[in-house]
Protein backbone atom coordinates (compact mmCIF):
# COMPACT_ATOMS: atom_id res chain seq x y z
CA UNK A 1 147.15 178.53 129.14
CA UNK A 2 145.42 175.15 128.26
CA UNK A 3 146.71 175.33 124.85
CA UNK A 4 150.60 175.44 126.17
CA UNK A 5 149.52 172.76 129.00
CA UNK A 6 148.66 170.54 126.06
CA UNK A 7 151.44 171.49 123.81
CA UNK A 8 153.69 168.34 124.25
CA UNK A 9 150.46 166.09 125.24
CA UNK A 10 151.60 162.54 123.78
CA UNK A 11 148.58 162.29 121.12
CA UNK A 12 149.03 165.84 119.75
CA UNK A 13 153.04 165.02 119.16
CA UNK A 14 152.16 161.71 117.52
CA UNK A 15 149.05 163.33 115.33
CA UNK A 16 151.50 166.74 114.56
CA UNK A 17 154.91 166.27 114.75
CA UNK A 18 155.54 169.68 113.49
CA UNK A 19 156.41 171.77 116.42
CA UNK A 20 154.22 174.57 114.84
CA UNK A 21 151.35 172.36 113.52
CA UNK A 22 151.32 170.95 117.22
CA UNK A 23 151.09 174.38 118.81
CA UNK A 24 148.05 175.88 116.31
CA UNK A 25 146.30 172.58 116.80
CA UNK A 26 146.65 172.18 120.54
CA UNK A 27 144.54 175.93 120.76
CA UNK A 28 142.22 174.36 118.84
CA UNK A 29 142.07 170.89 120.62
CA UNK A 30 141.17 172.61 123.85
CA UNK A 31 139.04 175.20 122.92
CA UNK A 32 136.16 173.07 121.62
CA UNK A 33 136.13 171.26 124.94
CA UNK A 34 135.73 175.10 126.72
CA UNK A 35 133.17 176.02 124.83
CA UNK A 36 131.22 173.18 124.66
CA UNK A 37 131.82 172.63 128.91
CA UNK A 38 130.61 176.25 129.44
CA UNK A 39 127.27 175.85 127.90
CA UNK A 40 126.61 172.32 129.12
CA UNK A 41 128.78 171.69 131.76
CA UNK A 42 131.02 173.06 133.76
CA UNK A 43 134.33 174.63 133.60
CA UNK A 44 136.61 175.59 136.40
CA UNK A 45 139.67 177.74 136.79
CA UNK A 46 141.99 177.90 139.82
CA UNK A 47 142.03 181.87 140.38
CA UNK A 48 141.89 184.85 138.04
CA UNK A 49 145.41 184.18 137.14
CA UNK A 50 144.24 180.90 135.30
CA UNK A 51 146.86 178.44 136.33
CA UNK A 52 144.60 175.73 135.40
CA UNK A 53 141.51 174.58 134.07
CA UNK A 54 138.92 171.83 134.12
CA UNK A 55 136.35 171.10 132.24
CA UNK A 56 133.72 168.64 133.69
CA UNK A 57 130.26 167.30 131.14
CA UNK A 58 127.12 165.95 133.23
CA UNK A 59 127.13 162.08 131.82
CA UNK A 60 123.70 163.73 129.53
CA UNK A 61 125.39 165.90 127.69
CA UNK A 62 128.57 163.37 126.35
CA UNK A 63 129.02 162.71 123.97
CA UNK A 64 129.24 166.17 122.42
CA UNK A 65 126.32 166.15 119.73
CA UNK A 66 126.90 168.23 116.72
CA UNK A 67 124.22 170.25 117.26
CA UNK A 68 125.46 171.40 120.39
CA UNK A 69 129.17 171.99 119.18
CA UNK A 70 127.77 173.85 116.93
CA UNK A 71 125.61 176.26 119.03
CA UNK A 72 128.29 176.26 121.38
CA UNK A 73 131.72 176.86 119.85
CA UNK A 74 132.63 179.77 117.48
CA UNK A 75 132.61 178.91 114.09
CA UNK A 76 135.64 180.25 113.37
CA UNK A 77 137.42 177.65 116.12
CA UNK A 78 135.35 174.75 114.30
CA UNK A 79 136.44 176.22 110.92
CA UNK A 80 140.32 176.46 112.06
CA UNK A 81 140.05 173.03 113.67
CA UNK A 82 139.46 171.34 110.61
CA UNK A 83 141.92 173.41 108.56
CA UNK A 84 144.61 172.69 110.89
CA UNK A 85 144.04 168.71 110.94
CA UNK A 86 141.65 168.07 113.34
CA UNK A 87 139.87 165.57 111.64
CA UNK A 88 143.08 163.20 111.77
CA UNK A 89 141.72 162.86 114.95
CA UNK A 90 138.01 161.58 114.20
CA UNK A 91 138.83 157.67 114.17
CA UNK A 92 140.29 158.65 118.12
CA UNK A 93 137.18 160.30 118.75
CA UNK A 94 134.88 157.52 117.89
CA UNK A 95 137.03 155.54 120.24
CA UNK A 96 137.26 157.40 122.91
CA UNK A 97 133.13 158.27 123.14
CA UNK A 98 132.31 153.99 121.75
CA UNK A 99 135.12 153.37 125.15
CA UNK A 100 133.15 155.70 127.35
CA UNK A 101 129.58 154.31 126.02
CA UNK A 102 130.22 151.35 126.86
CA UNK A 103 131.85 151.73 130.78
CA UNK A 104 129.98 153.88 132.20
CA UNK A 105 126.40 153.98 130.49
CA UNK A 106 124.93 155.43 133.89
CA UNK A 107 124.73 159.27 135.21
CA UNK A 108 127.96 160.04 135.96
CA UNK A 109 130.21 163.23 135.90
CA UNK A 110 132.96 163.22 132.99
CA UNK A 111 135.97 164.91 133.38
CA UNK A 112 136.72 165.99 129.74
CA UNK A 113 140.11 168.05 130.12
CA UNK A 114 142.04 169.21 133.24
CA UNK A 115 145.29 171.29 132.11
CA UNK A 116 147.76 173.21 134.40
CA UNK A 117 150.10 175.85 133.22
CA UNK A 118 153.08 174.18 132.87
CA UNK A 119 155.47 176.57 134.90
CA UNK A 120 152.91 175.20 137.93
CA UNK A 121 152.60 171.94 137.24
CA UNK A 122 153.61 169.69 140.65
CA UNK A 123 152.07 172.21 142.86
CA UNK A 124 148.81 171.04 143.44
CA UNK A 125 146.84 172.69 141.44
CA UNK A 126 145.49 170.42 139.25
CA UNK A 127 143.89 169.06 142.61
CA UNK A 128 142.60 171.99 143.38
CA UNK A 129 140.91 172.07 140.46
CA UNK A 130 139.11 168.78 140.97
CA UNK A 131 138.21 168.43 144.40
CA UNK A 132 134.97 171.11 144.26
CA UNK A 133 133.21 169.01 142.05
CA UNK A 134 134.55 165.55 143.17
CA UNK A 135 132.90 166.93 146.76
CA UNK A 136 129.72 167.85 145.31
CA UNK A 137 129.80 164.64 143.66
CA UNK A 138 130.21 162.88 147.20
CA UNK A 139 127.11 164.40 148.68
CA UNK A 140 125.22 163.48 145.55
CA UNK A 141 126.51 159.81 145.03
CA UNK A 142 127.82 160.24 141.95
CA UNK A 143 130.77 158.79 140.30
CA UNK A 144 133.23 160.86 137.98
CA UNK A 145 134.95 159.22 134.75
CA UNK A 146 137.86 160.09 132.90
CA UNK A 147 140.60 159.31 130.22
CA UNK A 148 143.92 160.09 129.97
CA UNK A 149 146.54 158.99 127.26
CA UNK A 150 149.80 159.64 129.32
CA UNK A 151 150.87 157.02 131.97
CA UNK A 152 152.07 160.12 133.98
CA UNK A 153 148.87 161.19 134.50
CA UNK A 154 147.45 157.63 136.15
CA UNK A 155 148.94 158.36 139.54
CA UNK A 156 147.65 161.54 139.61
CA UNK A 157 144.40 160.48 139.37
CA UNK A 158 144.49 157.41 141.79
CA UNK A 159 145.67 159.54 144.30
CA UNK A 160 142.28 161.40 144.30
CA UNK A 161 140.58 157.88 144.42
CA UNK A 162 139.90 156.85 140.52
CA UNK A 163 140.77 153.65 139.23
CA UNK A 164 141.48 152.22 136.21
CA UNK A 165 138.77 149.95 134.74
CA UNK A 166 140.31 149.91 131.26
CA UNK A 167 143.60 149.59 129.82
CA UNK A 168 143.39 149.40 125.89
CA UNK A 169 145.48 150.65 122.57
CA UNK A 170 143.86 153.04 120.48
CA UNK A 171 143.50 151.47 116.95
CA UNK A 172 145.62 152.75 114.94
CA UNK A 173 148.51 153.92 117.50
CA UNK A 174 150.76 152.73 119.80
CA UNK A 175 148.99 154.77 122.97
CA UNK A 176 147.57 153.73 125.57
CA UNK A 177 143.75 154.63 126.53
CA UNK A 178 143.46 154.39 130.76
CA UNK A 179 139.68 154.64 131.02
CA UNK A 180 139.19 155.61 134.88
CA UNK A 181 136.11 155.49 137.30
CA UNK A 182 135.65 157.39 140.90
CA UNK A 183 133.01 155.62 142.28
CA UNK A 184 130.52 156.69 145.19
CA UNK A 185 128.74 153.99 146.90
C-alpha cells in the first residue's frame, strides 16, 4: 500500500525516472521507515484493510543511527535498497536529517512518512491517521515536525495546525524542502 502511495512521489520520479526502477525503489523507500518506526517509534494504520499508514519517531530516536537500521530492518530490504539505487539518495538524506538538526533540536515527535492508498486519497484518512498521536501530543505539550517535498501536501498539513518554518531547495535539485512545526504551548 505505502509503496503504490509513494509511487509517483515527486523525489522518487526525479531520482528514477524509469517507471519500473521507480516502483522497486518506492517498496524499498518505505519499508526502511516501517521497520525502523516499529521498533523505535510508532507506526499506525487506519483499519485492518490498511488504507494508510504513518509512521511517527520520538525526536531521540532521529536520526535513524545505523546501528539501529540495522537491528531493525531485514537485511535483505537494506541489501535491495542499495542494489536498486538507494544511495542516489544519501546527499538528500544528509539534508533532510542536517535541516531537521538544526529546527527543531528539542523533544519533539517526527512524523517520518504518512501514505494513503491512492484509490482513498481525499477522504480523510490521512487525518485519521494523524490525529491519535497529534492528541496525545496535546496532553503532553509536545510539538510534532515534519517534511514534505510536494507543495500539495502543505495544505494538508496546515489544516491540522503545522506551519511552515522552512522553505529551502535541496542541493542538487530543483525541489522544494517545506520543513513544518505543530507547536504546543
Amino acid at each position: 500500500m505505502l509503496s503504490r502511495a509513494f509511487q509517483n512521489y515527486p523525489l522518487l520520479r526525479y531520482y528514477f525516472p524509469d517507471e519500473l526502477k521507480r516502483r522497486k525503489m518506492a517498496s524499498f523507500f518505505v519499508s526502511v521507515p516501517v521497520y525502523y518506526g516499529l521498533r523505535y517509534g510508532e507506526v499506525y494504520a487506519t483499519s485492518t484493510d490498511l488504507e494508510g499508514i504513518a509512521v511517527w519517531l520520538p525526536s531521540e530516536n532521529f536520526p535513524m543511527a545505523v546501528w539501529k537500521i540495522l537491528r531493525s530492518v531485514p537485511m535483505s530490504v537494506l541489501f535491495s535498497f542499495g542494489r536498486y539505487g538507494g544511495s542516489k539518495m544519501r546527499s538528500l538524506g544528509a539534508y533532510i536529517d542536517e535541516t531537521h538538526k538544526r529546527l527543531v533540536p528539542y523533544p519533539h515527535w517526527f512524523l517520518q512518512v504518512v501514505g494513503v492508498e491512492p484509490r482513498y486519497k481525499g477522504q480523510g484518512y490521512a487525518s485519521r491517521l494523524l490525529k491519535p498521536i497529534l492528541s496525545r501530543t496535546d496532553r503532553e505539550g509536545l510539538p510534532c515536525y515534519l517534511e514534505t517535498h510536494d507543495e500539495n501536501n502543505v495544505a494538508l498539513y496546515k489544516h491540522l495546525d503545522f506551519a511552515v518554518i522552512e522553505k529551502s531547495t535541496i542541493p542538487g535539485t530543483n525541489f522544494t524542502n517545506w520543513a513544518m512545526l505543530r507547536k504546543n504551548d
